[in-house]
PDB file of N, CA and C in Angstrom:
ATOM      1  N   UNK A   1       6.719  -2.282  17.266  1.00  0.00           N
ATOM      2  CA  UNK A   1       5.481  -2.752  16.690  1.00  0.00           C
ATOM      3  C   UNK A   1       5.571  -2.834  15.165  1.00  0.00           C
ATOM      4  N   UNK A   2       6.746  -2.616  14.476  1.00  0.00           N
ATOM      5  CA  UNK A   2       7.135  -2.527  13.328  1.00  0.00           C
ATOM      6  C   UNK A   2       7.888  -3.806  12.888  1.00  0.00           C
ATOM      7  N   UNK A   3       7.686  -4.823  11.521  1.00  0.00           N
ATOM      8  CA  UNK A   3       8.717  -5.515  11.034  1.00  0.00           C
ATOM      9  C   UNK A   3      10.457  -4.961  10.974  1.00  0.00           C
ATOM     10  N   UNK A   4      11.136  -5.924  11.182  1.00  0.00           N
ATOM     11  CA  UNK A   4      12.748  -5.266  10.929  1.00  0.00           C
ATOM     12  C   UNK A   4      12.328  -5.502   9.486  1.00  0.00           C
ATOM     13  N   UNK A   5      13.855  -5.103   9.174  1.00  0.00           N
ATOM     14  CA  UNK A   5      14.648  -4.927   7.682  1.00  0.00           C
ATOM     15  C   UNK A   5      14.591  -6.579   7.592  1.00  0.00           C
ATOM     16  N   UNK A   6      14.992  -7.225   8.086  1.00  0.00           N
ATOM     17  CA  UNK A   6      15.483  -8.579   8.065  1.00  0.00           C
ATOM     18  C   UNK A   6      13.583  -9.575   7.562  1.00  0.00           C
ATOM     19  N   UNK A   7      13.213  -9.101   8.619  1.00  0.00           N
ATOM     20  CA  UNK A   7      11.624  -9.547   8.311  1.00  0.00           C
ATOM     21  C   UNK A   7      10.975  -9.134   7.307  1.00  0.00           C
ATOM     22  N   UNK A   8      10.917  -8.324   6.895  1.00  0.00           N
ATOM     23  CA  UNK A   8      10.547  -7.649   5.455  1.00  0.00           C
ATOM     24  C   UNK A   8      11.158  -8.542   4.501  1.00  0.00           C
ATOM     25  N   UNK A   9      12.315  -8.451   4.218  1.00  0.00           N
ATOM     26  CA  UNK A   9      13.107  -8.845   3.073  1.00  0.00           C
ATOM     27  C   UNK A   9      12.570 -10.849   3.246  1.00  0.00           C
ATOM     28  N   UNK A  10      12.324 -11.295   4.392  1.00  0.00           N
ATOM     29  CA  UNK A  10      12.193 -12.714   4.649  1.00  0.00           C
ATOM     30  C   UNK A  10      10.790 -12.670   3.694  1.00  0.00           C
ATOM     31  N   UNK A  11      10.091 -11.908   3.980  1.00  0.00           N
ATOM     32  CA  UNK A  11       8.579 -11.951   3.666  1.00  0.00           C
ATOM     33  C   UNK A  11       8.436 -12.144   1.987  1.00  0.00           C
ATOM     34  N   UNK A  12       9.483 -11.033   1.525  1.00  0.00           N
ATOM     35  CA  UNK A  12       9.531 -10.314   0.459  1.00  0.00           C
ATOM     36  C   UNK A  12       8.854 -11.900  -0.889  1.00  0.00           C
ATOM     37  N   UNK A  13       9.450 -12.773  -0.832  1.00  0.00           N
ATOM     38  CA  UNK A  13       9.189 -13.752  -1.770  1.00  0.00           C
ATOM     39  C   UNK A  13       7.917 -14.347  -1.833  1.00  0.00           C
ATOM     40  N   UNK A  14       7.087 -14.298  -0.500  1.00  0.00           N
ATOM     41  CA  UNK A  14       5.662 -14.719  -0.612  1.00  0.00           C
ATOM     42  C   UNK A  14       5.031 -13.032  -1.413  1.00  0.00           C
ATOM     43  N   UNK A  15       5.121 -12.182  -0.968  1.00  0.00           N
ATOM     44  CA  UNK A  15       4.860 -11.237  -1.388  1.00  0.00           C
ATOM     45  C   UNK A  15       4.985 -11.182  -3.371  1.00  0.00           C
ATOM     46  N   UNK A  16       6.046 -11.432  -3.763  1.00  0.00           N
ATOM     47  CA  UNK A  16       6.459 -11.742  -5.282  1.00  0.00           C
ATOM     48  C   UNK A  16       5.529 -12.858  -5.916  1.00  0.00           C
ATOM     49  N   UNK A  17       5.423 -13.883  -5.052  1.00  0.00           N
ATOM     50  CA  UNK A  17       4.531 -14.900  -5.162  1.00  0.00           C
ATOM     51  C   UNK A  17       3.245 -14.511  -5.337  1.00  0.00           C
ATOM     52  N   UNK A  18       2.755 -13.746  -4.283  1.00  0.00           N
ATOM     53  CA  UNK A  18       1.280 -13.347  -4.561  1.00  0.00           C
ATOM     54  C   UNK A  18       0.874 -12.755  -6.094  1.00  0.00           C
ATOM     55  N   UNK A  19       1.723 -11.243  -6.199  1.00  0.00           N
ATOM     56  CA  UNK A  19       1.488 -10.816  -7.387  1.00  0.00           C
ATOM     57  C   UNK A  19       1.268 -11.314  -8.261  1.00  0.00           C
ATOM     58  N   UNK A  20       2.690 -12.413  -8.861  1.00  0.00           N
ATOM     59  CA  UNK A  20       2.606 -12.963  -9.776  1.00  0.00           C
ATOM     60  C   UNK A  20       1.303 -14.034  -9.715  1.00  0.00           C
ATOM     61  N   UNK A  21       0.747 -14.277  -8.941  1.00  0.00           N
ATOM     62  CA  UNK A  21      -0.717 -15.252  -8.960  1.00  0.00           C
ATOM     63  C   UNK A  21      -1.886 -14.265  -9.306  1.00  0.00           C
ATOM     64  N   UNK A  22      -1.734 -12.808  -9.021  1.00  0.00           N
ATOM     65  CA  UNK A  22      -2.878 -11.930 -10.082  1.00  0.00           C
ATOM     66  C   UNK A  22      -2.834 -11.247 -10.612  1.00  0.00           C
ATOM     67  N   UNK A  23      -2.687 -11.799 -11.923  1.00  0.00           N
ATOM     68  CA  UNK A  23      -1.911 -11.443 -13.233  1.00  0.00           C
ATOM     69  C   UNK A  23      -3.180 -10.176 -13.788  1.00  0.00           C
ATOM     70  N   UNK A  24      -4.136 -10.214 -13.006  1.00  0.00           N
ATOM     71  CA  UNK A  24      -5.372  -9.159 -13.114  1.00  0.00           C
ATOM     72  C   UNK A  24      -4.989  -8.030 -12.341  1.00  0.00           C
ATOM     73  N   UNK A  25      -4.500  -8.271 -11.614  1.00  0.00           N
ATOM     74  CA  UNK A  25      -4.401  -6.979 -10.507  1.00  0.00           C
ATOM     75  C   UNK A  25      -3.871  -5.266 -11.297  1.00  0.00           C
ATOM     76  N   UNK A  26      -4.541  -4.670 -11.060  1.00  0.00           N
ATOM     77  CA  UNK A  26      -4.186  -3.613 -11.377  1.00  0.00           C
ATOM     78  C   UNK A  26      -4.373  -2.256 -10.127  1.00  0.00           C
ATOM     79  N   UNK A  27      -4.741  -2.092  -8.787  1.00  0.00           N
ATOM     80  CA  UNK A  27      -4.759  -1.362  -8.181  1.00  0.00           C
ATOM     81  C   UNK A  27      -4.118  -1.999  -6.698  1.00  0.00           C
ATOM     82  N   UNK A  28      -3.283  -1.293  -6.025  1.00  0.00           N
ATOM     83  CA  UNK A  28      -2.638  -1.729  -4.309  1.00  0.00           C
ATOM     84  C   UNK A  28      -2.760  -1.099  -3.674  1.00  0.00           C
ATOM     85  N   UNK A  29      -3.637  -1.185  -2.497  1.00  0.00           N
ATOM     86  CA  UNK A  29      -4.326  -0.115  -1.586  1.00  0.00           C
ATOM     87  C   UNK A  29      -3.246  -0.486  -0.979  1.00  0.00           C
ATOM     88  N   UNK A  30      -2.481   0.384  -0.147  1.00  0.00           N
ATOM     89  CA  UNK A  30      -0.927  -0.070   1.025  1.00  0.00           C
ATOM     90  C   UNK A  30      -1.751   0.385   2.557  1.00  0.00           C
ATOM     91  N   UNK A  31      -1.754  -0.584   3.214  1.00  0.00           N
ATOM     92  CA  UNK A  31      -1.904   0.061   4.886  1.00  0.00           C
ATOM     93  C   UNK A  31      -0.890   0.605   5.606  1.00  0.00           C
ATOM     94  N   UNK A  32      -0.303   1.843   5.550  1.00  0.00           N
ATOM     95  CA  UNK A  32       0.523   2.099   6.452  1.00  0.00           C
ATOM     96  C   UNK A  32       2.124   2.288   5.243  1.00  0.00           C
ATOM     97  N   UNK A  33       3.269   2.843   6.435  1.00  0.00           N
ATOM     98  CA  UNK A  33       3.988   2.910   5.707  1.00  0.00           C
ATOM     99  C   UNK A  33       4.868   1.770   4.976  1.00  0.00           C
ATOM    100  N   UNK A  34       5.186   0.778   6.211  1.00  0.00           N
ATOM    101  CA  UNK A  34       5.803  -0.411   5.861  1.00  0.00           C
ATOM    102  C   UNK A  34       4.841  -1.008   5.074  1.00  0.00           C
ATOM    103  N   UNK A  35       3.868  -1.112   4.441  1.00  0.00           N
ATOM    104  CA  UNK A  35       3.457  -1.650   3.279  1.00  0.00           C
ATOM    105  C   UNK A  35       3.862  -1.144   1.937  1.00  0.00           C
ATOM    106  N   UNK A  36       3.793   0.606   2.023  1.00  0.00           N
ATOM    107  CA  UNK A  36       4.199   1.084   0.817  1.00  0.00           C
ATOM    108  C   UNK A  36       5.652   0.815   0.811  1.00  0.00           C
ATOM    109  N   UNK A  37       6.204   0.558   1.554  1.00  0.00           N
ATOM    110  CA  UNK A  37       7.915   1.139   0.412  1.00  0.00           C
ATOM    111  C   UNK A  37       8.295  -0.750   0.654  1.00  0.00           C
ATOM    112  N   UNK A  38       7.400  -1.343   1.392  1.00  0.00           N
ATOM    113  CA  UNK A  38       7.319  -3.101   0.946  1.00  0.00           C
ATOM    114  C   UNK A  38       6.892  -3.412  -0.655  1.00  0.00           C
ATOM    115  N   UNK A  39       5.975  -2.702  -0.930  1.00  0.00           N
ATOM    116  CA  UNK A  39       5.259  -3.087  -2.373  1.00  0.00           C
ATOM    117  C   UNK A  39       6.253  -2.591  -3.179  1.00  0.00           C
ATOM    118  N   UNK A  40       6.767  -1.314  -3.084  1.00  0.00           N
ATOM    119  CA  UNK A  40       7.579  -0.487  -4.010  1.00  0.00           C
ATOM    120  C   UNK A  40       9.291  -1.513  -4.226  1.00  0.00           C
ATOM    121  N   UNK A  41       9.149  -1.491  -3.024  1.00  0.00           N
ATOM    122  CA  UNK A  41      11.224  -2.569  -3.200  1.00  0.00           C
ATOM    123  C   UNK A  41      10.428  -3.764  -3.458  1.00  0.00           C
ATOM    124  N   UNK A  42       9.346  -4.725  -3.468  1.00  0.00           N
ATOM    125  CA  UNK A  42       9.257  -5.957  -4.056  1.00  0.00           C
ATOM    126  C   UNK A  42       9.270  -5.718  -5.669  1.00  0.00           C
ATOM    127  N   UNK A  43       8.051  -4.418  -5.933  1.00  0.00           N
ATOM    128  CA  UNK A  43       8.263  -4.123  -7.430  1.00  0.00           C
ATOM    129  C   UNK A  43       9.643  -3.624  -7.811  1.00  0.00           C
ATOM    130  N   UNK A  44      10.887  -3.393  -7.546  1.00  0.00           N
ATOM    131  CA  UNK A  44      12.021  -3.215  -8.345  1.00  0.00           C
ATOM    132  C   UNK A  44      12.425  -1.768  -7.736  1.00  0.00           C
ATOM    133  N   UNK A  45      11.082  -1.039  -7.197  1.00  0.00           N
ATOM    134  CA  UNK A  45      11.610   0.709  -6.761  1.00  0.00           C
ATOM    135  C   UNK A  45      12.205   0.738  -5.627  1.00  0.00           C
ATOM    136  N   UNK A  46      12.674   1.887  -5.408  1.00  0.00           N
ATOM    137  CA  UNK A  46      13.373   2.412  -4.164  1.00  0.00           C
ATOM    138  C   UNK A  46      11.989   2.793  -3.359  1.00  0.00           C
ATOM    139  N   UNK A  47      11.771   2.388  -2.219  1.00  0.00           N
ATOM    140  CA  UNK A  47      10.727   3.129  -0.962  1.00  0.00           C
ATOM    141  C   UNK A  47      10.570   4.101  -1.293  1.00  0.00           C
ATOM    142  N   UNK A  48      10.973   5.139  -2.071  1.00  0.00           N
ATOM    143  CA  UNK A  48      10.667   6.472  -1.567  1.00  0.00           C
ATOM    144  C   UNK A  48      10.117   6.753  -3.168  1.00  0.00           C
ATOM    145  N   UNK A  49       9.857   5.796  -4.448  1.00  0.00           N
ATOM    146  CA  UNK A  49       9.704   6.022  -5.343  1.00  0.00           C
ATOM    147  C   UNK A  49       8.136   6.894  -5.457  1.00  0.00           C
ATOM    148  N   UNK A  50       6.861   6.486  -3.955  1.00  0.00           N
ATOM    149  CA  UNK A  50       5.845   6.964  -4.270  1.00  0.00           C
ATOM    150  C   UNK A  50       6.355   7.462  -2.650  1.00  0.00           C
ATOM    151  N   UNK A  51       5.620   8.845  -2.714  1.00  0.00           N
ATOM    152  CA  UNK A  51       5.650   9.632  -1.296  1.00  0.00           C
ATOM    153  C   UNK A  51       4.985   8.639   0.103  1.00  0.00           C
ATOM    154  N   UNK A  52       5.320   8.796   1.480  1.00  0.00           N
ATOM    155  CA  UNK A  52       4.435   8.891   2.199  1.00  0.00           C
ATOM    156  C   UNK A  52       3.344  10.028   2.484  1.00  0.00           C
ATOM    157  N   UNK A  53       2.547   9.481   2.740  1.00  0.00           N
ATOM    158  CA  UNK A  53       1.117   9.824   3.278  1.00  0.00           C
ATOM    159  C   UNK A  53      -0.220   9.348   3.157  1.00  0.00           C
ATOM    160  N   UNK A  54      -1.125   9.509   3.745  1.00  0.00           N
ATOM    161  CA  UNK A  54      -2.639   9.189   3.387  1.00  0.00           C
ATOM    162  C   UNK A  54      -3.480   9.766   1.880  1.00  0.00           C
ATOM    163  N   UNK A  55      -3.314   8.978   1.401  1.00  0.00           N
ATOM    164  CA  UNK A  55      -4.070   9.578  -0.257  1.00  0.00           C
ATOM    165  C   UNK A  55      -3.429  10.123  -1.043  1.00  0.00           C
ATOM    166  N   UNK A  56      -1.794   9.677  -1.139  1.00  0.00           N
ATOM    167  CA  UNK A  56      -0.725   9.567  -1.782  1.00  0.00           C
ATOM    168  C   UNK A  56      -1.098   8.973  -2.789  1.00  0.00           C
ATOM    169  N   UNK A  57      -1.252   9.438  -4.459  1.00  0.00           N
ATOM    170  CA  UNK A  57      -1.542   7.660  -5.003  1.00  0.00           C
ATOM    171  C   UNK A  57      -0.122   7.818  -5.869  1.00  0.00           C
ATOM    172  N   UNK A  58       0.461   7.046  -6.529  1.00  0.00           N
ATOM    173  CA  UNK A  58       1.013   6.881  -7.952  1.00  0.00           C
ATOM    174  C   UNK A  58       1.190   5.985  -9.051  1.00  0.00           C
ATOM    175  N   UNK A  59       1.896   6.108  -9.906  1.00  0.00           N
ATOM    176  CA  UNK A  59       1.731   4.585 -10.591  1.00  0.00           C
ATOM    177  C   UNK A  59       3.103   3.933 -10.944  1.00  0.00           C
ATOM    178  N   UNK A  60       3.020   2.870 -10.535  1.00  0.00           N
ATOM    179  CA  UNK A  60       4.475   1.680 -10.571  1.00  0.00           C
ATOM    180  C   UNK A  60       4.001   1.141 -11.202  1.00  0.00           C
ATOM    181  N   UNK A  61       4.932   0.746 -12.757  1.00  0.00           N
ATOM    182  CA  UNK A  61       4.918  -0.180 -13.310  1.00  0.00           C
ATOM    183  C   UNK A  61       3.094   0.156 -14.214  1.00  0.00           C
ATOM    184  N   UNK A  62       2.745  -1.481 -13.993  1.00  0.00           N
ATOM    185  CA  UNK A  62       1.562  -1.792 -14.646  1.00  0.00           C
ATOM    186  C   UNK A  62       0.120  -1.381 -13.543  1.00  0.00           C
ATOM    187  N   UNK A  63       0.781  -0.592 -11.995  1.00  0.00           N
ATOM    188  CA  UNK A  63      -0.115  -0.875 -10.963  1.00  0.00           C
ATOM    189  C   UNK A  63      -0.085   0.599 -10.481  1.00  0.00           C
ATOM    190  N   UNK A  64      -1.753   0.597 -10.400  1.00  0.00           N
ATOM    191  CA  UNK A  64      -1.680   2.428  -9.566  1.00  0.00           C
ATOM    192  C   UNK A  64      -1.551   1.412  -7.991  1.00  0.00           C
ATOM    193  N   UNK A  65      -0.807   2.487  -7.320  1.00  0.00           N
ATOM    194  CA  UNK A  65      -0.388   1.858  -5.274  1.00  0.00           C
ATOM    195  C   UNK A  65      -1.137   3.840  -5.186  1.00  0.00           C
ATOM    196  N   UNK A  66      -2.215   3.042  -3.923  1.00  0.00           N
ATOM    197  CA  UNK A  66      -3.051   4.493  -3.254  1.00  0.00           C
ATOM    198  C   UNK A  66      -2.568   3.968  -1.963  1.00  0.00           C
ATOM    199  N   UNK A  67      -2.096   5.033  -0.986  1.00  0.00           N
ATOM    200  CA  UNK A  67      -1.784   4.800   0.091  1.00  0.00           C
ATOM    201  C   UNK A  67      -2.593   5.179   0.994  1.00  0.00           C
ATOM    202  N   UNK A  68      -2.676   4.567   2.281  1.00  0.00           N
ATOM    203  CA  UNK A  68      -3.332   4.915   3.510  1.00  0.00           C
ATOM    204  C   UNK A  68      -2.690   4.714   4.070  1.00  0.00           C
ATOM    205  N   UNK A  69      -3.076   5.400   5.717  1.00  0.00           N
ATOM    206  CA  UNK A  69      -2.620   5.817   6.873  1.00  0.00           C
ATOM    207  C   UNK A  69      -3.076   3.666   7.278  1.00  0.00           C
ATOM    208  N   UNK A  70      -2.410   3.246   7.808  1.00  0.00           N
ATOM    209  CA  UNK A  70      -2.782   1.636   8.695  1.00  0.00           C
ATOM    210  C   UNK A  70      -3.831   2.521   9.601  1.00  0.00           C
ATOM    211  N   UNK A  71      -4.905   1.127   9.453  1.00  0.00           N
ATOM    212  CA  UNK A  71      -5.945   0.869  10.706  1.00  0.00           C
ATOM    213  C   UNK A  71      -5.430   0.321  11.908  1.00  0.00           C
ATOM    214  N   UNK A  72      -4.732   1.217  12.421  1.00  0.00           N
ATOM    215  CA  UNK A  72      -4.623   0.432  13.866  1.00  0.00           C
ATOM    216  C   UNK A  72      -5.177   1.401  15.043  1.00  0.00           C
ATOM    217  N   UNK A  73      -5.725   0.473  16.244  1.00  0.00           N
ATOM    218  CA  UNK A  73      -5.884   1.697  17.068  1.00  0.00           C
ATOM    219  C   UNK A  73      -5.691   2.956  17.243  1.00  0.00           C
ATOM    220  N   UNK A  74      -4.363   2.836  17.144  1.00  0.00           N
ATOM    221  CA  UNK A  74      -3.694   4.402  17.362  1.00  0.00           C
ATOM    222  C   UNK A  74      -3.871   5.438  16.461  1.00  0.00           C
ATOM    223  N   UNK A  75      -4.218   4.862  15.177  1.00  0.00           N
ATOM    224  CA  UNK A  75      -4.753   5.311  14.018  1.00  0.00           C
ATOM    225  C   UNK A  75      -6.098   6.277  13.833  1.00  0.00           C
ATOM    226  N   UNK A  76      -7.157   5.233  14.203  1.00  0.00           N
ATOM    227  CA  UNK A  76      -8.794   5.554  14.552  1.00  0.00           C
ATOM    228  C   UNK A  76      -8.844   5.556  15.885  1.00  0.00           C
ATOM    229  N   UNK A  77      -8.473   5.449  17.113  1.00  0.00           N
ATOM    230  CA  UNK A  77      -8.443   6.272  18.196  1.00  0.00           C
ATOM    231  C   UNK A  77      -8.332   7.755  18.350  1.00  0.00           C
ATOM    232  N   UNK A  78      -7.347   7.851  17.785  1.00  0.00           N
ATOM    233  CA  UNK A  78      -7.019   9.043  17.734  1.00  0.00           C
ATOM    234  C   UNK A  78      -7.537  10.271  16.879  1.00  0.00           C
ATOM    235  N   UNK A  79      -8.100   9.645  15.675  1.00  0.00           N
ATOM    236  CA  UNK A  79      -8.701  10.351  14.615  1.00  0.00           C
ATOM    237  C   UNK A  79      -7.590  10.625  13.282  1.00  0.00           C
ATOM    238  N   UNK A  80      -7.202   9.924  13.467  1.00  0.00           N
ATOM    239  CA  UNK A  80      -5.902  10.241  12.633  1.00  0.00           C
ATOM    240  C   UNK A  80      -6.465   9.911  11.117  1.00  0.00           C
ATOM    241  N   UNK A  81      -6.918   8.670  11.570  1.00  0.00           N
ATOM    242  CA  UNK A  81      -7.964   8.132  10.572  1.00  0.00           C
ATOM    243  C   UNK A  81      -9.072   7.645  10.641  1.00  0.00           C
ATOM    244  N   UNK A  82     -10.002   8.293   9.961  1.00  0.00           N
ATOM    245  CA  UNK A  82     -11.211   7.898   9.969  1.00  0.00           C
ATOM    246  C   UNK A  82     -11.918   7.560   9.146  1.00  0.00           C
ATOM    247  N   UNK A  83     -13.033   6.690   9.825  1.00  0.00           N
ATOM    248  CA  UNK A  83     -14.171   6.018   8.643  1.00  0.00           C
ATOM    249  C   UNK A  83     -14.170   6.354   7.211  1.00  0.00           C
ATOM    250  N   UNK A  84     -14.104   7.705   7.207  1.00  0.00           N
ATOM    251  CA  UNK A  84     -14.944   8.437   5.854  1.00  0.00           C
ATOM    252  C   UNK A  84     -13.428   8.653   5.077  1.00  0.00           C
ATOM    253  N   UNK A  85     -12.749   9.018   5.836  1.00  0.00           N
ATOM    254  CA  UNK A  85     -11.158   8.991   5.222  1.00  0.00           C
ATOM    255  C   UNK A  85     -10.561   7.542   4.543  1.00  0.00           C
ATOM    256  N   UNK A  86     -10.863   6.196   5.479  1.00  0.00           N
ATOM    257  CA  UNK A  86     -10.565   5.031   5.118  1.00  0.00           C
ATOM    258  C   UNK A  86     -11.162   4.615   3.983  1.00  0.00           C
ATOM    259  N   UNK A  87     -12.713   4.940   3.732  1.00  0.00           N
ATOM    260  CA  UNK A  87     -13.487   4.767   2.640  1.00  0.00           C
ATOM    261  C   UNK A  87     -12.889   5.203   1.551  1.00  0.00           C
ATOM    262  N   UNK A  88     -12.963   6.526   1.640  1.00  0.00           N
ATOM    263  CA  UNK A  88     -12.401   7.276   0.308  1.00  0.00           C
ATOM    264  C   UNK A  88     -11.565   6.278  -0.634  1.00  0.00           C
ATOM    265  N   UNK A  89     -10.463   5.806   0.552  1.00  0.00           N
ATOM    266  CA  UNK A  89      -9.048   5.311  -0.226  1.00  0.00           C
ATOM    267  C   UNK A  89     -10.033   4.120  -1.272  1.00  0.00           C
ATOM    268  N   UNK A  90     -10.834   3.797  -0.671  1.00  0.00           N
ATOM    269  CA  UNK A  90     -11.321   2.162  -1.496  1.00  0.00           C
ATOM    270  C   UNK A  90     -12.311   2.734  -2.753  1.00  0.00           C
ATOM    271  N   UNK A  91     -13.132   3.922  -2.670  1.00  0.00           N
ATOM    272  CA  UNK A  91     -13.953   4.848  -3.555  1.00  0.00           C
ATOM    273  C   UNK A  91     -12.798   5.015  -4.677  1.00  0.00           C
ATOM    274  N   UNK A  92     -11.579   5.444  -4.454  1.00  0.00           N
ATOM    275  CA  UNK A  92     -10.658   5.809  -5.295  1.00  0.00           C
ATOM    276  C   UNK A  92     -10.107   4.363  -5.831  1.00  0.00           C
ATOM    277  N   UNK A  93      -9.829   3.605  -5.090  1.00  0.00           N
ATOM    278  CA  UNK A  93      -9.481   2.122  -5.437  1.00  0.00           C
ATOM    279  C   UNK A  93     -10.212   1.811  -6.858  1.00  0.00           C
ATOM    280  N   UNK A  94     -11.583   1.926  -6.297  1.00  0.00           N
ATOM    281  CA  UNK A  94     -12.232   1.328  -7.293  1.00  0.00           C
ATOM    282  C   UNK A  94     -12.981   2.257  -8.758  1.00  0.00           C
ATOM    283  N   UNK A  95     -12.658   3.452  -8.474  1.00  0.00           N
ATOM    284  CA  UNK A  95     -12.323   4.417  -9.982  1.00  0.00           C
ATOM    285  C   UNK A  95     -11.007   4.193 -10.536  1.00  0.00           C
ATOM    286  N   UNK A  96      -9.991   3.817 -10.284  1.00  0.00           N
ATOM    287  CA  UNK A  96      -9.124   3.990 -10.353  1.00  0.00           C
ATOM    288  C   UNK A  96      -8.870   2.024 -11.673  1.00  0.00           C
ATOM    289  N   UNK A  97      -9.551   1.082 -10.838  1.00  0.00           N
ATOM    290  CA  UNK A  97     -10.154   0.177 -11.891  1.00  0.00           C
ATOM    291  C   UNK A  97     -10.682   0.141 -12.895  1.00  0.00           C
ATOM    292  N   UNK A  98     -11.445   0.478 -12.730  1.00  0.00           N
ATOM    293  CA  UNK A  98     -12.761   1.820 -14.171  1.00  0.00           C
ATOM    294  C   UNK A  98     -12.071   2.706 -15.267  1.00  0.00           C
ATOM    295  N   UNK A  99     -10.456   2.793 -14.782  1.00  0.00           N
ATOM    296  CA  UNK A  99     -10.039   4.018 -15.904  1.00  0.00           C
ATOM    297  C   UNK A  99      -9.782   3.227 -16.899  1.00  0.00           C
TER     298      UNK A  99
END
């Protein structure tokens, strides 16, 4: 249920593309893990430059990356993640704009 290595890296240039189109951007909420260490190797880092976990934040470059746990079923089924947990990440998102 995961992208390969191969799919990632295919992706990787729309991904470069995006950024560079918001030259405003200053905060990257990541869903899940394959988003964070996707954002981190498109920006120039090694995956492991910001930790895994839920409410991990750090700062790359010109961009704070806050991580979350992915919304997927198995996710909020389970309780793994929830509502008030998912919120937070975007509460922090958007202080995190404000600084």
């Amino acid at each position: 249920n995961k992208p390969t290595g191969e799919e990632e890296n295919t992706c990787r240039p729309f991904l470069i593309d995006r950024l560079a189109a918001l030259p405003r951007l200053k905060v990257i909420v990541t869903l899940g893990d394959v988003s964070r260490r996707s954002i981190l190797r498109t920006l120039g880092y090694p995956g492991t430059a910001i930790p895994a976990g839920h409410g991990v934040e750090g700062k790359v470059g010109a961009y704070t990356i806050i991580n979350s746990y992915h919304c997927s079923r198995l996710n909020t089924n389970t309780g793994r993640l929830t509502p008030e947990m998912f919120e937070e990440i975007f509460h922090r998102a958007k202080a995190a704009l404000e600084d």
